[in-house]
Protein backbone atom coordinates (compact mmCIF):
# COMPACT_ATOMS: atom_id res chain seq x y z
CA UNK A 1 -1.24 -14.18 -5.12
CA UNK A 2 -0.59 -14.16 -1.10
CA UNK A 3 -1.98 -10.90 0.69
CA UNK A 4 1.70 -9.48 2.51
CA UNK A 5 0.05 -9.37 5.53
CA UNK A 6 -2.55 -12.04 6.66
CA UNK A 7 -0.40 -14.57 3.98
CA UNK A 8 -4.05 -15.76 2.44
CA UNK A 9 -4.08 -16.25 -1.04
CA UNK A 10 -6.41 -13.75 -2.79
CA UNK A 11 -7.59 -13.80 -6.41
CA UNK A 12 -7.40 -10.25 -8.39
CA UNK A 13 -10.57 -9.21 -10.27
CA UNK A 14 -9.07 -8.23 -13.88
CA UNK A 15 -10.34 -4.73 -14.39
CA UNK A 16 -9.84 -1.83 -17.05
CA UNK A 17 -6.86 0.60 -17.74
CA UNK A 18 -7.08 3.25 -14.92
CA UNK A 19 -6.46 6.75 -16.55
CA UNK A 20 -2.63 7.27 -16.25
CA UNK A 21 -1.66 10.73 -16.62
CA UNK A 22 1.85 10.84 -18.80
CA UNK A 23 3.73 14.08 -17.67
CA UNK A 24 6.62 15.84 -19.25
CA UNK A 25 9.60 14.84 -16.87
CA UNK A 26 13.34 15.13 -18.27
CA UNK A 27 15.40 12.38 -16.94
CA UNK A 28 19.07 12.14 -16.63
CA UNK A 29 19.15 8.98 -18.72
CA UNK A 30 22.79 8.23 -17.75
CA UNK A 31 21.74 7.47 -14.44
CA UNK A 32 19.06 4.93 -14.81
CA UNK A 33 19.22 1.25 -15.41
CA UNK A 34 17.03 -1.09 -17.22
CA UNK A 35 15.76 -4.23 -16.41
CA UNK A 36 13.18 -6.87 -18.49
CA UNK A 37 10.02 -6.72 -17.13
CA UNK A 38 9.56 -10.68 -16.46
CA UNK A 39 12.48 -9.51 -13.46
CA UNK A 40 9.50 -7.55 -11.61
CA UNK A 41 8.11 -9.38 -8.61
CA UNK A 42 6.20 -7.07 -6.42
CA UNK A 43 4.67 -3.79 -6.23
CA UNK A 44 6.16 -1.38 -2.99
CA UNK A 45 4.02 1.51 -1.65
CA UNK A 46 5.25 4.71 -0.05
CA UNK A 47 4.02 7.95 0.65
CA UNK A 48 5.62 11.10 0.08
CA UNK A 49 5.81 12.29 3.48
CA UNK A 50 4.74 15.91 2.16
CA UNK A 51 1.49 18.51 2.27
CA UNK A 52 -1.30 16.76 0.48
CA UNK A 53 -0.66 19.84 -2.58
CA UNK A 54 2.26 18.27 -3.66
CA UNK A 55 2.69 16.62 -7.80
CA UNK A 56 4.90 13.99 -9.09
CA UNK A 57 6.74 17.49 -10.30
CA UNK A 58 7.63 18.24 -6.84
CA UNK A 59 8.74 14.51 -6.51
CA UNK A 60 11.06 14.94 -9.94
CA UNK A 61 12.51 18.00 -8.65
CA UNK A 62 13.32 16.46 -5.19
CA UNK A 63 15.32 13.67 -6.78
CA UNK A 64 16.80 15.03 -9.52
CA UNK A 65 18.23 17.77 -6.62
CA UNK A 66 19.07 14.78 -4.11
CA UNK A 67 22.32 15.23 -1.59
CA UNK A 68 24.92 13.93 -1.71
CA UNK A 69 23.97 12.35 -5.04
CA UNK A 70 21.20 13.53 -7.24
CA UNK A 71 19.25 10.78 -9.10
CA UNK A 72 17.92 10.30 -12.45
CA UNK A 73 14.61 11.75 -11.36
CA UNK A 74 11.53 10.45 -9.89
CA UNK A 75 12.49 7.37 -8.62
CA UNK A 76 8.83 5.92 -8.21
CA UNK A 77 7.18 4.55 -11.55
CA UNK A 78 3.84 5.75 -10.30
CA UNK A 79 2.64 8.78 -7.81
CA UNK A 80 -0.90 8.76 -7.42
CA UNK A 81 -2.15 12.77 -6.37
CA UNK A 82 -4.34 13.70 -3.41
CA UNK A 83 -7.20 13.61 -5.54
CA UNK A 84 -6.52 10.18 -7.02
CA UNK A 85 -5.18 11.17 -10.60
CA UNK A 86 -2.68 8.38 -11.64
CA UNK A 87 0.90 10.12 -12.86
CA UNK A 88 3.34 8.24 -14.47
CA UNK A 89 6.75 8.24 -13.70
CA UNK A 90 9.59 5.27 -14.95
CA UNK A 91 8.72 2.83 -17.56
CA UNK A 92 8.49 -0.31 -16.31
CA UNK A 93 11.78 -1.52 -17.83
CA UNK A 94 13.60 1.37 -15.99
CA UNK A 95 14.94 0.22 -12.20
CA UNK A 96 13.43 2.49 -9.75
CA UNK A 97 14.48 4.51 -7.11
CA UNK A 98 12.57 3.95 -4.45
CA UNK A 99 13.43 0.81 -2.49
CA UNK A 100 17.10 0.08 -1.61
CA UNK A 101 18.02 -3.34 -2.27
CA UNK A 102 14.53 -4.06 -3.90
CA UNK A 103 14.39 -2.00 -7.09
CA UNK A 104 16.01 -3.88 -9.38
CA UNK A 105 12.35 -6.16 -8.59
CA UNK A 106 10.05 -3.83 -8.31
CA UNK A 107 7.44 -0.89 -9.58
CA UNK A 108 7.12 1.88 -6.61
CA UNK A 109 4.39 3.50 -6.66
CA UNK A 110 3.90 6.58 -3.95
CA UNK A 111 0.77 8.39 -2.56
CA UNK A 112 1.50 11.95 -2.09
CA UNK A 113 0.62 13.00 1.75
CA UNK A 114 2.03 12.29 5.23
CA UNK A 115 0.35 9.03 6.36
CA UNK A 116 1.69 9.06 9.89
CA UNK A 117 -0.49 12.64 10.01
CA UNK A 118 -4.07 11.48 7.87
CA UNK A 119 -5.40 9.23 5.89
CA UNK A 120 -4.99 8.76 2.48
CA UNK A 121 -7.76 10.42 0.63
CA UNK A 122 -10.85 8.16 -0.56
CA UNK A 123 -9.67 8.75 -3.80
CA UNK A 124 -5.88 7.63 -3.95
CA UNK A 125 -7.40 4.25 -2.22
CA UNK A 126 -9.52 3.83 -4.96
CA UNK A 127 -7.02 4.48 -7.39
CA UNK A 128 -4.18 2.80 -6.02
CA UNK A 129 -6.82 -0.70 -5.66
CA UNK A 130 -7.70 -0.10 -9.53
CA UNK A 131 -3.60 0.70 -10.20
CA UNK A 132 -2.53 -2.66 -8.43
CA UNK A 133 -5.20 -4.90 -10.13
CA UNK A 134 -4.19 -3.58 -13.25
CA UNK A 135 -0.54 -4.21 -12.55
CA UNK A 136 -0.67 -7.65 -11.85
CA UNK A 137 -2.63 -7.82 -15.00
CA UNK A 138 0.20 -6.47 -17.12
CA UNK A 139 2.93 -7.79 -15.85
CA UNK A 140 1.83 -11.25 -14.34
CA UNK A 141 5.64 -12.12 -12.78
CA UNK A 142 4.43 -9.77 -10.23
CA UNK A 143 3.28 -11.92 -7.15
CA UNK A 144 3.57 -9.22 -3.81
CA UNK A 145 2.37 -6.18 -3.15
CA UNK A 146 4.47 -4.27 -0.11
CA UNK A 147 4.57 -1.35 2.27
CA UNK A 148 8.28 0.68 2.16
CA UNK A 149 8.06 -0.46 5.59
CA UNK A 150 8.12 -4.24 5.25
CA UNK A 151 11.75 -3.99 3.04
CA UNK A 152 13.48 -1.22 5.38
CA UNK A 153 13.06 0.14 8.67
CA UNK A 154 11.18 3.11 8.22
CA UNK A 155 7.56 4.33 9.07
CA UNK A 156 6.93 4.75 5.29
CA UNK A 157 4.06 4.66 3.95
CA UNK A 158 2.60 5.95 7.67
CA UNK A 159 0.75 4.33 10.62
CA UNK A 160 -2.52 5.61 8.88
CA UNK A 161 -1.87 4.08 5.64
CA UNK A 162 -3.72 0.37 5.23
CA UNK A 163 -3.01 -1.80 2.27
């Protein structure tokens, strides 16, 4: 796989199943598309732009109550917590929200916190690192990992987030 930034290729150490914590989020399954998973290419990070004391249920509920169109729900597949727990959002084989013009290719995964404010914590780098390797593990069609910021013009995931 080629790092998105320095373009090297870089070989992924296959690890364990990071602890992924399932939580009860009702979807509005009308609204949500599928996808096979051999169609996912690349990872995108974000950040939530948020106090570090936000959850993936503060996420939902932003979503599902989204102007002038609400969506399905959490529209990342993964938000990792300030203290590095691992939440779960989509399936896989659901197309994120999260990305325009890049979902229909990708699993979004968000780090709750404003990055252009401080640093992710020591934690949600270690977990994301662990979340990615396994990734790539399960679904080996995936070759890139991204920032929000190298698909769109925005400052997502923050000027102090690093990949």
């Amino acid at each position: 796989m080629k790092c998105p930034h320095c373009n090297k290729n870089v070989k992924l150490v296959k690890n364990e199943k990071p602890e992924i914590i399932k939580d009860e989020l009702i979807y509005d399954t009308s609204k949500i598309n599928y996808r096979k998973i051999e169609d996912i290419k690349q990872i995108v990070i974000h950040h939530s732009a948020s106090d570090t004391n936000k959850q993936i249920q503060d996420i939902h509920n932003w979503h599902r109550e989204k102007k002038p169109i609400a969506w399905a729900g959490c529209g990342y597949h993964y938000v990792i917590h300030y203290d590095g727990s691992i939440h779960k959002g989509r399936e896989h084989n659901q197309i994120g929200a999260h990305c325009r013009g890049h979902n229909d290719d990708s699993i979004g995964i968000c780090l709750i916190g404003n990055f252009e404010l401080t640093k992710p914590s020591e934690a949600q780098t270690k977990s994301l690192s662990e979340l990615i390797v396994y990734l790539q593990d399960k679904v080996p069609t995936i070759n890139q990992v991204r920032v929000h910021s190298d698909l769109q013009a925005t400052k997502c995931p923050g000027k102090l987030f690093k990949l």
